[in-house]
C-alpha atoms as a PDB file:
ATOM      1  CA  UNK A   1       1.362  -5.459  19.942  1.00  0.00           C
ATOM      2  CA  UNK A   2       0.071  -4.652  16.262  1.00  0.00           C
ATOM      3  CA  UNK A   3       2.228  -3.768  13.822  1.00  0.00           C
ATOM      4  CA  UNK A   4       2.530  -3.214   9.683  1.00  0.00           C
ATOM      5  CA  UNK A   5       5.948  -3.428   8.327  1.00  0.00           C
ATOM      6  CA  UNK A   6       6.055  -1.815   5.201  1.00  0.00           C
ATOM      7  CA  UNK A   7       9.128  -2.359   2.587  1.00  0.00           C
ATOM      8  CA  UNK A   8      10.127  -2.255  -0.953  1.00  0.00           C
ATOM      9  CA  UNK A   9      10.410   1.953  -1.635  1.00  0.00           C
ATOM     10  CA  UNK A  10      13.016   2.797  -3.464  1.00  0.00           C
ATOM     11  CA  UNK A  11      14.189   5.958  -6.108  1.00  0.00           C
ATOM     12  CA  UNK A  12      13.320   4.593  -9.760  1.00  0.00           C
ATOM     13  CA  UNK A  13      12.837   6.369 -13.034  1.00  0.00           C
ATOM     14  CA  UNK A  14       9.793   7.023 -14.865  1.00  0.00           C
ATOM     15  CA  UNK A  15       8.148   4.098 -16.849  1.00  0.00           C
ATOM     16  CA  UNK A  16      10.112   1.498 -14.128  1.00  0.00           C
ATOM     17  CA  UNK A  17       8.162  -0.446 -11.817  1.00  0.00           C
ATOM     18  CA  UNK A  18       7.878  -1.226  -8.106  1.00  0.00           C
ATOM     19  CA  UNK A  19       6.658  -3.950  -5.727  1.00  0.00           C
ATOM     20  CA  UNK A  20       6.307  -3.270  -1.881  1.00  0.00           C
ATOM     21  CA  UNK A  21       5.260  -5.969   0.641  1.00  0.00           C
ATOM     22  CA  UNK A  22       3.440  -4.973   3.997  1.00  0.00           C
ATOM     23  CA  UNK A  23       3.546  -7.671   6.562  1.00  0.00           C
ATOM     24  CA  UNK A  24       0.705  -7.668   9.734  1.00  0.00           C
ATOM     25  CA  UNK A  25       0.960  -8.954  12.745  1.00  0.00           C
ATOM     26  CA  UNK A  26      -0.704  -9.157  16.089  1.00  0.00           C
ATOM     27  CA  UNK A  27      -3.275  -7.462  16.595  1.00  0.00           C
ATOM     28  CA  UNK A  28      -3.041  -6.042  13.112  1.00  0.00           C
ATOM     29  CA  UNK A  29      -3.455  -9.322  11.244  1.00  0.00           C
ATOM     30  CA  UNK A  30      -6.265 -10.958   9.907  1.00  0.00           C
ATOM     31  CA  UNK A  31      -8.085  -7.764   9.111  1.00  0.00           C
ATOM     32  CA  UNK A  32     -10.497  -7.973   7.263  1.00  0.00           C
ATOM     33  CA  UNK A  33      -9.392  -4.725   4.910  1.00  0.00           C
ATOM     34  CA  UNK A  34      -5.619  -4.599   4.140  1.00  0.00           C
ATOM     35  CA  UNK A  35      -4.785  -1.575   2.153  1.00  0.00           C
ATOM     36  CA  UNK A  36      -1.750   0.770   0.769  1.00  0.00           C
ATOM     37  CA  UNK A  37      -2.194   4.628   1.134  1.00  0.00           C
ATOM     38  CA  UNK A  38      -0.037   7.587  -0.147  1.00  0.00           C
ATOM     39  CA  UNK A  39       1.335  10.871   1.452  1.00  0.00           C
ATOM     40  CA  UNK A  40       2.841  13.215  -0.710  1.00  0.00           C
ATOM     41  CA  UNK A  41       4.283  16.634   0.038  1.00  0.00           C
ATOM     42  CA  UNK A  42       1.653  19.115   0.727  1.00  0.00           C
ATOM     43  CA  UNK A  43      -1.121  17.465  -0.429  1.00  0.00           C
ATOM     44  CA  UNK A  44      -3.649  15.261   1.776  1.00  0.00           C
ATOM     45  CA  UNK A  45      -2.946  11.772   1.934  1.00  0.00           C
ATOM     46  CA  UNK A  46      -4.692   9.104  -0.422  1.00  0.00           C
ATOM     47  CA  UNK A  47      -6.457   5.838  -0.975  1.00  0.00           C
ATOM     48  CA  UNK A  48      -3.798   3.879  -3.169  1.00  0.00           C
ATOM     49  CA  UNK A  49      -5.558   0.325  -3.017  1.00  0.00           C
ATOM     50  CA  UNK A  50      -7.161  -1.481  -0.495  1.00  0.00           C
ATOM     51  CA  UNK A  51      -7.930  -5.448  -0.300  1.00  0.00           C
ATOM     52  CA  UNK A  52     -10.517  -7.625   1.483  1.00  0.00           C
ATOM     53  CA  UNK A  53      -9.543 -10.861   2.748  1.00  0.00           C
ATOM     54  CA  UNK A  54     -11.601 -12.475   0.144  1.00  0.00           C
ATOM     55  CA  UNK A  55      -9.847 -10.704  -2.556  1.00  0.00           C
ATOM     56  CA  UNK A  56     -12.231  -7.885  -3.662  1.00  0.00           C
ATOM     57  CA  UNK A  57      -9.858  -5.024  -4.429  1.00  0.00           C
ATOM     58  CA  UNK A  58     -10.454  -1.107  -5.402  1.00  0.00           C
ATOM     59  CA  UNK A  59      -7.951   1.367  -6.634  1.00  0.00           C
ATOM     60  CA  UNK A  60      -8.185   4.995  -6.604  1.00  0.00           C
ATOM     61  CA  UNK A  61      -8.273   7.140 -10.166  1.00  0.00           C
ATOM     62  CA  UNK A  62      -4.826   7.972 -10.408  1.00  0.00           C
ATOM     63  CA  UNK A  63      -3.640   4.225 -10.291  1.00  0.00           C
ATOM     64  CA  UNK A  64      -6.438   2.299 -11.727  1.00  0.00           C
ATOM     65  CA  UNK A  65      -4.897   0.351 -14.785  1.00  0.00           C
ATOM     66  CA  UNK A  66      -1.072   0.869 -13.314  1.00  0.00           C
ATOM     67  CA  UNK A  67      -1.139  -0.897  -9.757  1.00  0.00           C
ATOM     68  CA  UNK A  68      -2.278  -3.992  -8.627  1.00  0.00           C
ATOM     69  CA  UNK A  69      -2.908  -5.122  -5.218  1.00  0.00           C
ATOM     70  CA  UNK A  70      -2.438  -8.771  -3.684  1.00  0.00           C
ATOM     71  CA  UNK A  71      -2.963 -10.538  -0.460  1.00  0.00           C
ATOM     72  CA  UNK A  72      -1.568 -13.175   1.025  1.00  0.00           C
ATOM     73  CA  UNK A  73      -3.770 -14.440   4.118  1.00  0.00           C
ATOM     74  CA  UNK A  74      -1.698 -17.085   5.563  1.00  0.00           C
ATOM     75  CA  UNK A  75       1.193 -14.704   5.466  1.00  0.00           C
ATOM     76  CA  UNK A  76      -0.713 -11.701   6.644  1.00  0.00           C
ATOM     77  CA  UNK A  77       0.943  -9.850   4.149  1.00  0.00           C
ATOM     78  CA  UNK A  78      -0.506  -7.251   1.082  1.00  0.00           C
ATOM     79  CA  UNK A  79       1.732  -6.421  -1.695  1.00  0.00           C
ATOM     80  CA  UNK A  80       1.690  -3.388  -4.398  1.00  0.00           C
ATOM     81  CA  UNK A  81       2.818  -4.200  -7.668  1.00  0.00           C
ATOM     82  CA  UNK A  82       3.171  -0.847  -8.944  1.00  0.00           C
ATOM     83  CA  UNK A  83       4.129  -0.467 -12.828  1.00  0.00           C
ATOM     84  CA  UNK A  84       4.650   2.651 -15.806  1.00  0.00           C
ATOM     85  CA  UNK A  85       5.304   4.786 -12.348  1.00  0.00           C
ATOM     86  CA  UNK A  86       4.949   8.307 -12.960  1.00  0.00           C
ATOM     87  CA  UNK A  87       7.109  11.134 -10.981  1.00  0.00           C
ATOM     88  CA  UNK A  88       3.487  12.255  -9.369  1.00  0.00           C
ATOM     89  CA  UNK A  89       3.730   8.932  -7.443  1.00  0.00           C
ATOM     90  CA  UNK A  90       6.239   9.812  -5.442  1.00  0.00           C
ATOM     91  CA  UNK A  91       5.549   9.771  -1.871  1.00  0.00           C
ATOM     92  CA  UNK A  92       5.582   7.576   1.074  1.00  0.00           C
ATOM     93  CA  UNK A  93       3.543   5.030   1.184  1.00  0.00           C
ATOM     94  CA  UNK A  94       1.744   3.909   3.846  1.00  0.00           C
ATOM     95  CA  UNK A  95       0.166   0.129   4.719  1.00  0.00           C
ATOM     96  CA  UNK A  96      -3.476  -0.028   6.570  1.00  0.00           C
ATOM     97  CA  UNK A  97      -5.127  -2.465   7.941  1.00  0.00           C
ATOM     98  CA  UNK A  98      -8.490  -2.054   9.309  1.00  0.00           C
ATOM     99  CA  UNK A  99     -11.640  -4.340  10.833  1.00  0.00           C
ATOM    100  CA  UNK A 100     -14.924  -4.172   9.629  1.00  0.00           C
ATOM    101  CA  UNK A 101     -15.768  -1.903  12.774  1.00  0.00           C
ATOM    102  CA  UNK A 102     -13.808   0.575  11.278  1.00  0.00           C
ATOM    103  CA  UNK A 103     -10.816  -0.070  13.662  1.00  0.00           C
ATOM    104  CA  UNK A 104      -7.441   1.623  11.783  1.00  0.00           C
ATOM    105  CA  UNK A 105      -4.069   0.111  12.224  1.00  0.00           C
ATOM    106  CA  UNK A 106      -0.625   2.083  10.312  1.00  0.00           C
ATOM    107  CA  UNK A 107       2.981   1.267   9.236  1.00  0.00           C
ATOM    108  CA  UNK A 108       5.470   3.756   9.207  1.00  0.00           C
ATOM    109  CA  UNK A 109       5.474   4.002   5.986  1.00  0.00           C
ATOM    110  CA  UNK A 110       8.262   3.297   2.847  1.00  0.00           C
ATOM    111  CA  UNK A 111       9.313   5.883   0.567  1.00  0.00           C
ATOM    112  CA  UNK A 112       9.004   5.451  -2.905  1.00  0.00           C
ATOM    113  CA  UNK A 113      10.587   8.257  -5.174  1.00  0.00           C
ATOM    114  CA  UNK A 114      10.053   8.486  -9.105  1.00  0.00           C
ATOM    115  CA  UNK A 115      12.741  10.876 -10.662  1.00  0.00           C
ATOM    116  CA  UNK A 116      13.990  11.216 -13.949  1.00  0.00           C
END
């Protein structure tokens, strides 16, 4: 059974910062993309960060500079170290992990709000 288990969300102010840990396992581990996605209210959900298992890492625009993404292999687990958060990143956040194939694993998501 595959499954991402997402934690770490939280309510924190702006400027604070935020680390969440998504852990793989079966058949959801040792993908070769591991990756953190974001659903806000009413709007389409977005690439956050993703990882390869070699370490090459891409952000998207609204987070480059502010997040960083890490991996842990023998773990199977990513992590989002997310600082100077901004109320427009509120939202849940979602792990991915998918295969080279294009195969698409999901968490359930953890909710991270940013609220003055």
């Amino acid at each position: 059974q595959e499954q991402l288990m997402e934690s770490g969300g939280r309510s924190v102010q702006p400027g604070e910062s935020l680390r969440l840990s998504c852990v793989a396992s079966g058949n959801a581990a040792n993908m070769l993309f591991m990756g953190w996605y974001r659903q806000a209210p009413g709007k389409q959900r977005e690439m956050v960060a993703e990882i390869t298992d070699s370490g090459i890492s891409k952000y998207g625009d609204s987070v480059q500079g502010r997040f960083t993404i890490s991996r842990d292999n023998a773990k199977n687990t990513v992590y989002l170290e997310m600082n100077s958060l901004k109320p427009e990143d509120t939202g849940v956040y979602l792990c991915n992990a998918r295969s080279g194939g294009g195969r698409h694993f999901w968490g359930q998501g953890t909710q991270v709000t940013v609220s003055s």
